[in-house]
PDB file of N, CA and C in Angstrom:
ATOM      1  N   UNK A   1      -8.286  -4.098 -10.882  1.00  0.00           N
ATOM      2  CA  UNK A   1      -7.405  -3.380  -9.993  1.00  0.00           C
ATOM      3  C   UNK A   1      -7.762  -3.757  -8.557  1.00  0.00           C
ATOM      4  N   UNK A   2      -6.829  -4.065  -7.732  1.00  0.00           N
ATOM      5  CA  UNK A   2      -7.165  -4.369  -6.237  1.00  0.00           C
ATOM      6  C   UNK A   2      -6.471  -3.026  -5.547  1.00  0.00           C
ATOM      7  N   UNK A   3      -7.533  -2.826  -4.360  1.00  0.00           N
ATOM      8  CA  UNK A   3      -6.837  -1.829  -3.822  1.00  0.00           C
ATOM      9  C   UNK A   3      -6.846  -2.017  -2.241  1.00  0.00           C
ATOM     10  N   UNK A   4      -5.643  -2.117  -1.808  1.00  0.00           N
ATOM     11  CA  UNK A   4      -5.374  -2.185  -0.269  1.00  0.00           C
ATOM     12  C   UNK A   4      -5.896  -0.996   0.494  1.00  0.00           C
ATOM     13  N   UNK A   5      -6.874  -1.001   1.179  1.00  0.00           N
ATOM     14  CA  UNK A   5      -7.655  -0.692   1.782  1.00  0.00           C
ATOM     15  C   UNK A   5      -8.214  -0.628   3.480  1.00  0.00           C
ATOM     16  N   UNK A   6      -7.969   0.969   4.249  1.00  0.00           N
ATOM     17  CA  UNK A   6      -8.223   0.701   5.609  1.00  0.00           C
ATOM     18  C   UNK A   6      -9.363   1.862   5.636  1.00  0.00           C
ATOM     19  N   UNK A   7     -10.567   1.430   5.788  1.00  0.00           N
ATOM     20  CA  UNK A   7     -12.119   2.009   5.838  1.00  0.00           C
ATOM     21  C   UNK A   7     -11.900   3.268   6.924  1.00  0.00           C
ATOM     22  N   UNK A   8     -10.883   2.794   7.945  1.00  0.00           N
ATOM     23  CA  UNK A   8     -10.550   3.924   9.260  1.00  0.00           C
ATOM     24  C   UNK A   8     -10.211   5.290   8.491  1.00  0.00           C
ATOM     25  N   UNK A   9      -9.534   4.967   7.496  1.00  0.00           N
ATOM     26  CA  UNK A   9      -8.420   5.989   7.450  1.00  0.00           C
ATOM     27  C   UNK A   9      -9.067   7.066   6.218  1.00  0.00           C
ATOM     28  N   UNK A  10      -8.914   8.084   6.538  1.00  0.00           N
ATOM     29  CA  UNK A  10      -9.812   9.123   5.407  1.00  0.00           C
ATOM     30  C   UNK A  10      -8.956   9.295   4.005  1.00  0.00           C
ATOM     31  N   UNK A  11      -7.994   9.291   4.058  1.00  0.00           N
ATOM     32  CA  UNK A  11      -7.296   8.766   2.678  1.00  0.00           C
ATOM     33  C   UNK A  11      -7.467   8.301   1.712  1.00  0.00           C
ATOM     34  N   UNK A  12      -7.229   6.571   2.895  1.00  0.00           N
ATOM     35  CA  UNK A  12      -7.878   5.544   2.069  1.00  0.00           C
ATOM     36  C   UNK A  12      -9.430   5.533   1.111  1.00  0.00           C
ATOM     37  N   UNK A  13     -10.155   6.423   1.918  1.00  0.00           N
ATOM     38  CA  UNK A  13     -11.568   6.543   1.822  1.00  0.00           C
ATOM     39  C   UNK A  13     -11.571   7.416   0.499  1.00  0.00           C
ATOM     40  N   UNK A  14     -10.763   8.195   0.447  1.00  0.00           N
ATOM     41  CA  UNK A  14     -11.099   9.213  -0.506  1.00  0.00           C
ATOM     42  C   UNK A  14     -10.414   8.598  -1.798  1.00  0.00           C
ATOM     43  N   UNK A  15      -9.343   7.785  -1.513  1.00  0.00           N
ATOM     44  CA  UNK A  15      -8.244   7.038  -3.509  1.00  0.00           C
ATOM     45  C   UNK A  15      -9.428   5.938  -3.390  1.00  0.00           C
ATOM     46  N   UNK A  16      -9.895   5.398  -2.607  1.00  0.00           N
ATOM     47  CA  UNK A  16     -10.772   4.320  -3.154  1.00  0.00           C
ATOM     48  C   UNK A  16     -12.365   5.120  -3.402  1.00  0.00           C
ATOM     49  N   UNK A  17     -12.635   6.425  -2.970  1.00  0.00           N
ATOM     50  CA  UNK A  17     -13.977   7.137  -3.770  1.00  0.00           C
ATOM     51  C   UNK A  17     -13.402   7.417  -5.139  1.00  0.00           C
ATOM     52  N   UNK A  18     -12.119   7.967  -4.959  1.00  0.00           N
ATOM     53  CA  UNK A  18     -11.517   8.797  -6.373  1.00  0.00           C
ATOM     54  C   UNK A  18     -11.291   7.103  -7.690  1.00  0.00           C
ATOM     55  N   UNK A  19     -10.727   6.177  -7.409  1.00  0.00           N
ATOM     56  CA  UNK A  19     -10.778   5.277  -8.197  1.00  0.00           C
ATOM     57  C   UNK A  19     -12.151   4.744  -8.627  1.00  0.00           C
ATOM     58  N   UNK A  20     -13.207   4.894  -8.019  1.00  0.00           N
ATOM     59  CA  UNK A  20     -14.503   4.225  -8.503  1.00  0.00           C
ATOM     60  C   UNK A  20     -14.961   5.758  -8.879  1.00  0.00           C
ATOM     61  N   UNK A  21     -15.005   6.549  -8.919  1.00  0.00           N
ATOM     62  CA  UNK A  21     -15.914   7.594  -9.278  1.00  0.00           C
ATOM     63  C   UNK A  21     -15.044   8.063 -10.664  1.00  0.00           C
ATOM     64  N   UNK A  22     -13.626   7.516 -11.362  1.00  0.00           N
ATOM     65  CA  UNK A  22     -13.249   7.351 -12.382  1.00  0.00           C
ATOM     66  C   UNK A  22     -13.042   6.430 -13.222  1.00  0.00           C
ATOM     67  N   UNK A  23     -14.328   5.589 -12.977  1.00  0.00           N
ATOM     68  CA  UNK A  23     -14.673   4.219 -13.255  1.00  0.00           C
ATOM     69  C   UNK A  23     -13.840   3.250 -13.177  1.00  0.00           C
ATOM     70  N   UNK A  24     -12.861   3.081 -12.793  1.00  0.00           N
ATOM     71  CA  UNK A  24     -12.368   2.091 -12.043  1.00  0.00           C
ATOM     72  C   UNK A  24     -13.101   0.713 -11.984  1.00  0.00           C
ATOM     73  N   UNK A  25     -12.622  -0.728 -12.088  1.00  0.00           N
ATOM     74  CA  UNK A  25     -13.614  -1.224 -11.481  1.00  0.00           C
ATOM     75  C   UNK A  25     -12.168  -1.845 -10.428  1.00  0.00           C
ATOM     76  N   UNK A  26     -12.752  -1.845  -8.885  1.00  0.00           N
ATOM     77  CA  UNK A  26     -12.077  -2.265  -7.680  1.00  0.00           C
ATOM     78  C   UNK A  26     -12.185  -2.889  -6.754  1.00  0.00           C
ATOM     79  N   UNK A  27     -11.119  -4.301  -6.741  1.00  0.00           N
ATOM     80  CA  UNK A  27     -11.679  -5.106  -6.045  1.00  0.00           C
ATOM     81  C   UNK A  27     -10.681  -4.825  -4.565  1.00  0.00           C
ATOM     82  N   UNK A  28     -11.529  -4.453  -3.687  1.00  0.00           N
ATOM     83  CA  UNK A  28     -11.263  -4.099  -2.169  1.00  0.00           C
ATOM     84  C   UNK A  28     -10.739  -5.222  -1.422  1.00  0.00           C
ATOM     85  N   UNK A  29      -9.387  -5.014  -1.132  1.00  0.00           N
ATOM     86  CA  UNK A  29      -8.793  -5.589   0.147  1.00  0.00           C
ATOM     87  C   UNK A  29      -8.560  -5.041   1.492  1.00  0.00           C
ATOM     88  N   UNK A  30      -9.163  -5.228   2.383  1.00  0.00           N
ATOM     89  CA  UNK A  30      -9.158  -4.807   3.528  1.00  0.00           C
ATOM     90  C   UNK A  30      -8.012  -5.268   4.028  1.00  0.00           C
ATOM     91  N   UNK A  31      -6.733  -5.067   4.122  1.00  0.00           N
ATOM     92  CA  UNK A  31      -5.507  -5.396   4.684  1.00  0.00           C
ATOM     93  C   UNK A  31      -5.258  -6.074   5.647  1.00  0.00           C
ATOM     94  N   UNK A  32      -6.069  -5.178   6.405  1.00  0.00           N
ATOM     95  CA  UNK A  32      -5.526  -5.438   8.153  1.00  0.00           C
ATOM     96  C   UNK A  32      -6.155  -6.713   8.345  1.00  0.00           C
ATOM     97  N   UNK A  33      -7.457  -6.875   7.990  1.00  0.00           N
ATOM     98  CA  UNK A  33      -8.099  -7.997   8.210  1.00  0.00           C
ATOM     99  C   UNK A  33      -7.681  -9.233   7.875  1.00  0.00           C
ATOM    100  N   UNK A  34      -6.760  -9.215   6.215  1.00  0.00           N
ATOM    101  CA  UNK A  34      -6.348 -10.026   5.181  1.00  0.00           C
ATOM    102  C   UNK A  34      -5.092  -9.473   4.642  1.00  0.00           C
ATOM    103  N   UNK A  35      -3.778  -9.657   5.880  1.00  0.00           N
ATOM    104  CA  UNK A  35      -2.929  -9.068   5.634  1.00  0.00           C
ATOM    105  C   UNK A  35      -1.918  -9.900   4.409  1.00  0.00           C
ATOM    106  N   UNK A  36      -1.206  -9.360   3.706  1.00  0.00           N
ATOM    107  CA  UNK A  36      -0.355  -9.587   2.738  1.00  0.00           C
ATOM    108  C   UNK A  36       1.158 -10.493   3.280  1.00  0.00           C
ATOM    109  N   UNK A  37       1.070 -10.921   2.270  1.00  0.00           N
ATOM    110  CA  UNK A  37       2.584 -12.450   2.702  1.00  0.00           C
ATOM    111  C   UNK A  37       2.878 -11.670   2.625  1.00  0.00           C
ATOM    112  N   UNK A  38       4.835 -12.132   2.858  1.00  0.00           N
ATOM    113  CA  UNK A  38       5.942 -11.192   2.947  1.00  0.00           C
ATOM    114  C   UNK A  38       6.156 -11.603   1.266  1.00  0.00           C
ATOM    115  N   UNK A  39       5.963 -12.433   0.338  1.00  0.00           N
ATOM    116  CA  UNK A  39       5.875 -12.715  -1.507  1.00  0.00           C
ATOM    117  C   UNK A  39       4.885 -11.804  -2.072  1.00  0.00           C
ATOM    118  N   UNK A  40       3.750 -11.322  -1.337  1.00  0.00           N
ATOM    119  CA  UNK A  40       3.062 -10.329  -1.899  1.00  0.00           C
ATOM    120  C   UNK A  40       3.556  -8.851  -1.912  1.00  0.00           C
ATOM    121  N   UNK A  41       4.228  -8.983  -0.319  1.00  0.00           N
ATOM    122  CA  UNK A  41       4.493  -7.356  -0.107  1.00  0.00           C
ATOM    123  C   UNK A  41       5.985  -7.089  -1.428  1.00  0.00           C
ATOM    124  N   UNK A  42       6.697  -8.225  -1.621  1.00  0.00           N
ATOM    125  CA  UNK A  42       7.639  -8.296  -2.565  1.00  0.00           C
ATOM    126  C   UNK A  42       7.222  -7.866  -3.515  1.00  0.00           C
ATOM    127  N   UNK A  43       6.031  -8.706  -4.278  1.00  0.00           N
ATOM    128  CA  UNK A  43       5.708  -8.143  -5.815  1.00  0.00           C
ATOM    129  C   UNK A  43       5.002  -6.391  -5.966  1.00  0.00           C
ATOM    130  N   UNK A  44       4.673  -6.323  -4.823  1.00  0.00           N
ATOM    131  CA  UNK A  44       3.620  -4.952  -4.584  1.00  0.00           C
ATOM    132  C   UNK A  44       5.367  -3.712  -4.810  1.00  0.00           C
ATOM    133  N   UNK A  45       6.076  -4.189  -4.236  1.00  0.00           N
ATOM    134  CA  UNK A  45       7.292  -3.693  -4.159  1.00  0.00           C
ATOM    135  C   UNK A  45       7.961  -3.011  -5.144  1.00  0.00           C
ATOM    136  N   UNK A  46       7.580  -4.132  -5.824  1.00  0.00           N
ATOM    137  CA  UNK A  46       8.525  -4.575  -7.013  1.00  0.00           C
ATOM    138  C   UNK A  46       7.957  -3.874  -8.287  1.00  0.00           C
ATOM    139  N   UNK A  47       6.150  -3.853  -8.371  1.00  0.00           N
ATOM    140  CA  UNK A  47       5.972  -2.524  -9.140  1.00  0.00           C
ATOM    141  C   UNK A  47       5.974  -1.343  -9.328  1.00  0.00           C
ATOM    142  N   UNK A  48       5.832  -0.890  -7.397  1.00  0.00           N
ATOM    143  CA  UNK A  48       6.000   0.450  -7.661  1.00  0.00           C
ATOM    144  C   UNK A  48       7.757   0.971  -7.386  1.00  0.00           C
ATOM    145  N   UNK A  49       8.378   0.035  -7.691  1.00  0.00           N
ATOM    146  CA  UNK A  49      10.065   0.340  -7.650  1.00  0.00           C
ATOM    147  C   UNK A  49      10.462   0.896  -6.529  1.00  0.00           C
ATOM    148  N   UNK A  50      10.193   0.629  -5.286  1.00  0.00           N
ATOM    149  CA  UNK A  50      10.307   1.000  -3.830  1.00  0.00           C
ATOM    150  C   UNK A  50      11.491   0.025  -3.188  1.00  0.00           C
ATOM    151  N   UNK A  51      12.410   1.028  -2.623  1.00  0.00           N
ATOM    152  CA  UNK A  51      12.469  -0.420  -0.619  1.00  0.00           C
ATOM    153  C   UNK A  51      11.500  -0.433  -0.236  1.00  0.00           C
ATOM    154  N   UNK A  52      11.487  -1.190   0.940  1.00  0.00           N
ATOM    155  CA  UNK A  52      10.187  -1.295   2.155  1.00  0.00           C
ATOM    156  C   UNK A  52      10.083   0.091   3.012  1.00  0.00           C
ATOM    157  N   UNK A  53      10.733   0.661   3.082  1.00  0.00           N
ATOM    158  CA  UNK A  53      11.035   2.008   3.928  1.00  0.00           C
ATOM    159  C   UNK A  53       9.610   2.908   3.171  1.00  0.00           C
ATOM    160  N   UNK A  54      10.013   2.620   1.663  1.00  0.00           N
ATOM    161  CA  UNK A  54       8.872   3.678   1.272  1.00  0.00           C
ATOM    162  C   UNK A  54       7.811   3.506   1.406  1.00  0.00           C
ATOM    163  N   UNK A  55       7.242   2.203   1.675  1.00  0.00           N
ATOM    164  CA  UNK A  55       5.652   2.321   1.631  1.00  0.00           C
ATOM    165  C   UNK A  55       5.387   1.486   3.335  1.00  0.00           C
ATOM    166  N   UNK A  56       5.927   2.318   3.812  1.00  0.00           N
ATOM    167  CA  UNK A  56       5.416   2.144   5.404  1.00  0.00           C
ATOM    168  C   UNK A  56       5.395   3.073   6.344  1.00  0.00           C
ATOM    169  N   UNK A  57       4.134   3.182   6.737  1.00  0.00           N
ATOM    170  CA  UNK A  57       4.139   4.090   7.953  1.00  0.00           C
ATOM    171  C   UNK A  57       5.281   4.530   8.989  1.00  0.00           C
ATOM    172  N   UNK A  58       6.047   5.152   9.040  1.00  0.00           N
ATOM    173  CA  UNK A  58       7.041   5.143   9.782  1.00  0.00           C
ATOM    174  C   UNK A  58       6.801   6.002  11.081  1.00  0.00           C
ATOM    175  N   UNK A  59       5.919   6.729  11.285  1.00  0.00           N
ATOM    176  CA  UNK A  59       5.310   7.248  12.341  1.00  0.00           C
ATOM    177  C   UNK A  59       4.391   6.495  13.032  1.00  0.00           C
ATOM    178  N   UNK A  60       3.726   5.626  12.759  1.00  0.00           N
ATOM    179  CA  UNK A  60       3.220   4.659  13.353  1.00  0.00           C
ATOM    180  C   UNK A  60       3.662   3.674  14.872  1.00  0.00           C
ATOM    181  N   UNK A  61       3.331   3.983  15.748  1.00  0.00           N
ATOM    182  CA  UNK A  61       3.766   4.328  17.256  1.00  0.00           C
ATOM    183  C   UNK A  61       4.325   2.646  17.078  1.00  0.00           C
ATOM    184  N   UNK A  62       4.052   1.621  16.391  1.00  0.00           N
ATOM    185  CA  UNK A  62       4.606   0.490  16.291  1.00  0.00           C
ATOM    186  C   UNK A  62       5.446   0.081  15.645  1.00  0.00           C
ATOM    187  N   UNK A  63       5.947   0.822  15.049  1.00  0.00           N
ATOM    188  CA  UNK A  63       7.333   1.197  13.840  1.00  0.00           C
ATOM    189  C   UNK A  63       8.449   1.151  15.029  1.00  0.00           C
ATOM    190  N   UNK A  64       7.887   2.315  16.039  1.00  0.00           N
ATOM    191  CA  UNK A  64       8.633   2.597  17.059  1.00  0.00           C
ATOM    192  C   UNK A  64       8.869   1.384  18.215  1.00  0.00           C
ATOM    193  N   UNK A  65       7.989   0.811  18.283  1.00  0.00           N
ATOM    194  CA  UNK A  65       8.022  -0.181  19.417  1.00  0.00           C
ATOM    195  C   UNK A  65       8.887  -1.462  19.424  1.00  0.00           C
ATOM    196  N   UNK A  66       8.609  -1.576  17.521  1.00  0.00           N
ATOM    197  CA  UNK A  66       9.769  -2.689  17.085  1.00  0.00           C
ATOM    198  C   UNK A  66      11.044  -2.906  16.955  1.00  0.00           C
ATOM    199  N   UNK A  67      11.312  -1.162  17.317  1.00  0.00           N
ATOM    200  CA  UNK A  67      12.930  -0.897  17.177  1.00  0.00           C
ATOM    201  C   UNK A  67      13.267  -0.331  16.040  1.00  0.00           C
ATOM    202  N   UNK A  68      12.062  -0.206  14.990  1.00  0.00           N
ATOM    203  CA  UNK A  68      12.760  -0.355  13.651  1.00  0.00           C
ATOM    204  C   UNK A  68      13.452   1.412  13.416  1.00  0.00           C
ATOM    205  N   UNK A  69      14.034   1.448  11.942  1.00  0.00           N
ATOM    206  CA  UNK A  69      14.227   2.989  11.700  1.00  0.00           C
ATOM    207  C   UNK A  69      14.244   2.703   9.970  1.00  0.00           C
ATOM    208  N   UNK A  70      14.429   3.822   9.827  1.00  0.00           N
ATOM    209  CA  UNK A  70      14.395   4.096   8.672  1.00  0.00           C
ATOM    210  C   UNK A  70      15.939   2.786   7.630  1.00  0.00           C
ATOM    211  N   UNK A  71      17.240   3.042   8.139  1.00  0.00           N
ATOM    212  CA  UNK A  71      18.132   2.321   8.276  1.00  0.00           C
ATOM    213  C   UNK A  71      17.956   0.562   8.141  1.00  0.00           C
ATOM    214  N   UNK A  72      16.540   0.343   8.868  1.00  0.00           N
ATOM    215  CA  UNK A  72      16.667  -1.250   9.147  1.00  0.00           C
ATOM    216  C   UNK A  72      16.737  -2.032   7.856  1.00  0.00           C
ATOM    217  N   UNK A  73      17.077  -3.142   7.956  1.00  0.00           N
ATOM    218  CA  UNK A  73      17.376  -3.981   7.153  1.00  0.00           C
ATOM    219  C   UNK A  73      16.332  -4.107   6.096  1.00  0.00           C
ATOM    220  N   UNK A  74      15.950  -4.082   4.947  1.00  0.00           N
ATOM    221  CA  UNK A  74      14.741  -4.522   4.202  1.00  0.00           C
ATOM    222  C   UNK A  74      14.004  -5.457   4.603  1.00  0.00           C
ATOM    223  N   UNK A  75      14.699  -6.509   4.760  1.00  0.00           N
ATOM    224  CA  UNK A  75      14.318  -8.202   4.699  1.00  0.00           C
ATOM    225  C   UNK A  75      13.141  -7.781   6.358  1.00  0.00           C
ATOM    226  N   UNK A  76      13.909  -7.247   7.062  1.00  0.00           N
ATOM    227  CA  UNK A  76      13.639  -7.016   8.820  1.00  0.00           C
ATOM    228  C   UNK A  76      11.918  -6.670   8.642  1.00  0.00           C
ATOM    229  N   UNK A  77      12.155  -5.153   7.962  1.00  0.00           N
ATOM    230  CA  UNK A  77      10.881  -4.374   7.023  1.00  0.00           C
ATOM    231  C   UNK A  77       9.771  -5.543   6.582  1.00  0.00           C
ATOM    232  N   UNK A  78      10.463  -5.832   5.899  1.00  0.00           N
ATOM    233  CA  UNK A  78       9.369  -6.973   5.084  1.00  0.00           C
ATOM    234  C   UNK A  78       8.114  -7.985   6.431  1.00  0.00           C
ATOM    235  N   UNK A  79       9.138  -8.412   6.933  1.00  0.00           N
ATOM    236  CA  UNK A  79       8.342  -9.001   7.810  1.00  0.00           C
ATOM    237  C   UNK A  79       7.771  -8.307   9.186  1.00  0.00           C
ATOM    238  N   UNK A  80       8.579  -6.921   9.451  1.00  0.00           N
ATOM    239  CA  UNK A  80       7.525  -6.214  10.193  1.00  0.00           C
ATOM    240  C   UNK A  80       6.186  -6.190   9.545  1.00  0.00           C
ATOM    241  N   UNK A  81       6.309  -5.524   8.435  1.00  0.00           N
ATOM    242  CA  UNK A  81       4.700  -5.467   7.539  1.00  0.00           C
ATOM    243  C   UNK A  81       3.722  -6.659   7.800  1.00  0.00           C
ATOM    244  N   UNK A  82       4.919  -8.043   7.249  1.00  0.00           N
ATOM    245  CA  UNK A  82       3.597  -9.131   6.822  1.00  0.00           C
ATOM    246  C   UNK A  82       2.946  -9.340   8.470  1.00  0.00           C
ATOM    247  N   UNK A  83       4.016  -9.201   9.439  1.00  0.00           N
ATOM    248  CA  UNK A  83       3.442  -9.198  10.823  1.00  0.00           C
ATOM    249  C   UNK A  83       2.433  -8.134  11.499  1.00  0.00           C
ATOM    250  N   UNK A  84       2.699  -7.188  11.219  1.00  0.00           N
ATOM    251  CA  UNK A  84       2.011  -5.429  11.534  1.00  0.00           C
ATOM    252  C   UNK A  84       1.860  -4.766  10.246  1.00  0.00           C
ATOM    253  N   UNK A  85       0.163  -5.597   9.660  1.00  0.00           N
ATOM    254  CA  UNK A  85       0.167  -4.517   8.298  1.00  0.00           C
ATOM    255  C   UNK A  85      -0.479  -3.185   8.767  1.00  0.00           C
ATOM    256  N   UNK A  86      -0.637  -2.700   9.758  1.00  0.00           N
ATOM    257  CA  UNK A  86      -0.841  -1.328  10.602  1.00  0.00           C
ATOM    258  C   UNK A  86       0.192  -0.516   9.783  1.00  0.00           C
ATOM    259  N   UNK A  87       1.581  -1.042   9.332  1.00  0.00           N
ATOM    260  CA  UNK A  87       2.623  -0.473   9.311  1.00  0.00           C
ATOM    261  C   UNK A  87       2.839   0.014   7.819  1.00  0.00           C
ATOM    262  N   UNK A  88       1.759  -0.568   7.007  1.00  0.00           N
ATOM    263  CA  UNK A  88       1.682  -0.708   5.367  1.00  0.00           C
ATOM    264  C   UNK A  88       1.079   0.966   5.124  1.00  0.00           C
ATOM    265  N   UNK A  89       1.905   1.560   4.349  1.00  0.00           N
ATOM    266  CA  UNK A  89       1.243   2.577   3.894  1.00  0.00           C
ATOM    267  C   UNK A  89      -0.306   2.249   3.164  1.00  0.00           C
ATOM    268  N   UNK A  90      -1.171   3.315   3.324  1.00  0.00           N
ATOM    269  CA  UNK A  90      -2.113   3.109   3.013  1.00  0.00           C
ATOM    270  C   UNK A  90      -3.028   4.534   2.123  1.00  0.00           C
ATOM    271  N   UNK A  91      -3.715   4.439   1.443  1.00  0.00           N
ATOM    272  CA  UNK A  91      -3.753   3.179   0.317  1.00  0.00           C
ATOM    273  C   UNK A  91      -2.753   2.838  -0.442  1.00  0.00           C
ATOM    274  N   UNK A  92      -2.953   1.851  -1.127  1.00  0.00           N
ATOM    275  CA  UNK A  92      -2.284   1.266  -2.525  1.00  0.00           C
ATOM    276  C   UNK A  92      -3.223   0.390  -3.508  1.00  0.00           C
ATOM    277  N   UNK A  93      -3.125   1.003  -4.705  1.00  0.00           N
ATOM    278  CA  UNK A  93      -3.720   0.284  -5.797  1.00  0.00           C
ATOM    279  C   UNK A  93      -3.016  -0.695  -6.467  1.00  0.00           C
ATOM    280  N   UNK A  94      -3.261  -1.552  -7.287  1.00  0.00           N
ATOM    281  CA  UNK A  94      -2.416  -2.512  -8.079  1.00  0.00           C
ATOM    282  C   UNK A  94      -2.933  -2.573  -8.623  1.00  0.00           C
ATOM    283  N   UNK A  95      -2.665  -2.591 -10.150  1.00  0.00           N
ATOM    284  CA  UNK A  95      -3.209  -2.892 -11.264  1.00  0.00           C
ATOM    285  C   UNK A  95      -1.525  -3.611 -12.478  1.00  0.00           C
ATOM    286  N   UNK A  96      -1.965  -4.695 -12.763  1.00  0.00           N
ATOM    287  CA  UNK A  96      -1.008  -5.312 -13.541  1.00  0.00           C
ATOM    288  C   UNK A  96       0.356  -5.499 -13.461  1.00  0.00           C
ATOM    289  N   UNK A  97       1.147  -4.586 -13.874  1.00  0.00           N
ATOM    290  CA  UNK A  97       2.288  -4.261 -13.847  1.00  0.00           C
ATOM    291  C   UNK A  97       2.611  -3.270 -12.836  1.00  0.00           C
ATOM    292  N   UNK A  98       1.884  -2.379 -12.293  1.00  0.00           N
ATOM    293  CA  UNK A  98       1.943  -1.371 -11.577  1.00  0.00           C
ATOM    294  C   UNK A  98       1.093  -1.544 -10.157  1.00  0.00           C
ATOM    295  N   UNK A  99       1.921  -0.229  -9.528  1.00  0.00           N
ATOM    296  CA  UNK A  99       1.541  -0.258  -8.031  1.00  0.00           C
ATOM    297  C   UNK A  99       1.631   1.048  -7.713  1.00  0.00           C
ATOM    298  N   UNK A 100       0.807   1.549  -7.169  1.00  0.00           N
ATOM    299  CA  UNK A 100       0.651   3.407  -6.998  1.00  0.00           C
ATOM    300  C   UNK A 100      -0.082   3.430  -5.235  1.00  0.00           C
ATOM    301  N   UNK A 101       0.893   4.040  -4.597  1.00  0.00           N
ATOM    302  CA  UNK A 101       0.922   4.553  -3.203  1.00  0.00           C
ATOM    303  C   UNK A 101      -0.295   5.635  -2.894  1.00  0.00           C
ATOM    304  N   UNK A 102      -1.720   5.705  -2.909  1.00  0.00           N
ATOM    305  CA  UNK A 102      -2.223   7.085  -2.975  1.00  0.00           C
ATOM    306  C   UNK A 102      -1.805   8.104  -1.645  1.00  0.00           C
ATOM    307  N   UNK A 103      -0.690   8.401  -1.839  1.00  0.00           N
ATOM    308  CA  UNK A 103      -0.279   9.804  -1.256  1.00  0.00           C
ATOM    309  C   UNK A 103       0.040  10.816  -2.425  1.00  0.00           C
ATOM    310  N   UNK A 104      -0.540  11.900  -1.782  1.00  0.00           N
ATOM    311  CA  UNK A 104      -1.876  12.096  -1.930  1.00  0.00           C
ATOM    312  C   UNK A 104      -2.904  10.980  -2.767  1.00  0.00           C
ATOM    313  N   UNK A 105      -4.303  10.887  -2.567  1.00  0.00           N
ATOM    314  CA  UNK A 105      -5.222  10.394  -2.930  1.00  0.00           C
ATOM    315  C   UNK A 105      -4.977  10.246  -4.864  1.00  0.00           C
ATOM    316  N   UNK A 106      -5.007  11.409  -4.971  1.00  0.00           N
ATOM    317  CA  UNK A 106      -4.780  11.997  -6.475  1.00  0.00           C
ATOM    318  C   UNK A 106      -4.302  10.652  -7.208  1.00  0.00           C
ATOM    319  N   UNK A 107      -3.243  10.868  -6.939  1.00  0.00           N
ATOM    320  CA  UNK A 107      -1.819   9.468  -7.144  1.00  0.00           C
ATOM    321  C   UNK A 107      -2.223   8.255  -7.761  1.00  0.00           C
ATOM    322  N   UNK A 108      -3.624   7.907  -6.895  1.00  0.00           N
ATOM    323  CA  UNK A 108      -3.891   6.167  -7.679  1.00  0.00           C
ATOM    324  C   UNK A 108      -4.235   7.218  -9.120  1.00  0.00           C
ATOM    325  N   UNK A 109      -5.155   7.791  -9.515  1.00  0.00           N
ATOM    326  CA  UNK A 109      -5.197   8.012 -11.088  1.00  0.00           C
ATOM    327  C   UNK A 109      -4.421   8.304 -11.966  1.00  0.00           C
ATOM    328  N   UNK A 110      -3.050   7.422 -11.867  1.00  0.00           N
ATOM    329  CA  UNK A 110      -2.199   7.447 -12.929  1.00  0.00           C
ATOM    330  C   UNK A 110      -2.453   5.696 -13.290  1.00  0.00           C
ATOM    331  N   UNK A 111      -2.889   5.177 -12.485  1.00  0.00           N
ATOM    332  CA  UNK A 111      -3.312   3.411 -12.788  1.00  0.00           C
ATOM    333  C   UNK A 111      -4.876   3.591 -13.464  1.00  0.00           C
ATOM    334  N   UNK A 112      -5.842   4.847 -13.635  1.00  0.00           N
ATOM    335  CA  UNK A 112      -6.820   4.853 -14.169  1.00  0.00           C
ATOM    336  C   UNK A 112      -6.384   5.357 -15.868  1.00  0.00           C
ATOM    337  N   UNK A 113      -5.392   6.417 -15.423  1.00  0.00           N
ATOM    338  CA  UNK A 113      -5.442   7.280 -16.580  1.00  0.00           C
ATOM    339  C   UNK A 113      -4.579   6.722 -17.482  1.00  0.00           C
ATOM    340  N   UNK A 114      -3.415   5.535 -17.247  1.00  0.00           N
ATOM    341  CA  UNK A 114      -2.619   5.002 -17.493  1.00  0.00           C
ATOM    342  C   UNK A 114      -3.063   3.472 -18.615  1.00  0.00           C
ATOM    343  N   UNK A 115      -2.867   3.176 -20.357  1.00  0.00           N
ATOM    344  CA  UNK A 115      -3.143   1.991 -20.698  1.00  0.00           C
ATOM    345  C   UNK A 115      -2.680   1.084 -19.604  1.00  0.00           C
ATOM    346  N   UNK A 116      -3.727   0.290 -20.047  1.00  0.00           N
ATOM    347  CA  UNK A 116      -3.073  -1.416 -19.078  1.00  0.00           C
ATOM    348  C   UNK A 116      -2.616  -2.529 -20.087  1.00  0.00           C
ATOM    349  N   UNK A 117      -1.156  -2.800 -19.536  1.00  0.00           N
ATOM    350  CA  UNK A 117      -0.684  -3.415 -20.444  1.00  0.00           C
ATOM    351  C   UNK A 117      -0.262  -4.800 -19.413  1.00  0.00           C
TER     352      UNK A 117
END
């Protein structure tokens, strides 16, 4: 399971304590550092059955700066992200077929509690 990962953010801190302390094993991507193509943010997309709207910060004072809204184009979305992964909701787990948003934290343990197929 890889899990997109911002060490800042207490969230993040707590789905990536909650995934290893339910044995999990997790391999940590630090995002911001090692941000995601706009083909990754696609497949990440694409498991947890989202637009781009859903798994992005939209309060994020740079959401605002870009012009964007809720409304904007997907494609537009997409590459705000791969450009400003600031803008990537955070966390997110991936595991196989699936992709789980931890909002709340709780959330990634349906990719623990869940067979992997």
């Amino acid at each position: 399971m890889t899990c997109w990962h911002n060490p800042r953010c207490s969230k993040s801190r707590q789905g990536l304590a909650l995934l290893q302390e339910h044995g999990a094993a997790v391999e940590v991507r630090r995002y911001l550092d090692d941000p995601p193509t706009i083909e990754e943010l696609r497949a990440v997309l694409a498991r947890l059955g989202l637009e781009p709207v859903a798994m992005m910060r939209t309060g994020e004072a740079r959401f605002r700066e870009l012009g964007l809204s809720r409304d904007s184009d997907p494609e537009t979305l997409l590459g705000a992200m791969a450009e400003n992964p600031i803008l990537i909701e955070r966390p997110i787990a991936i595991a196989r077929d699936r992709a789980v948003i931890g909002r709340p934290p709780e959330a990634l343990l349906a990719l623990v509690d869940a067979p992997q197929g």
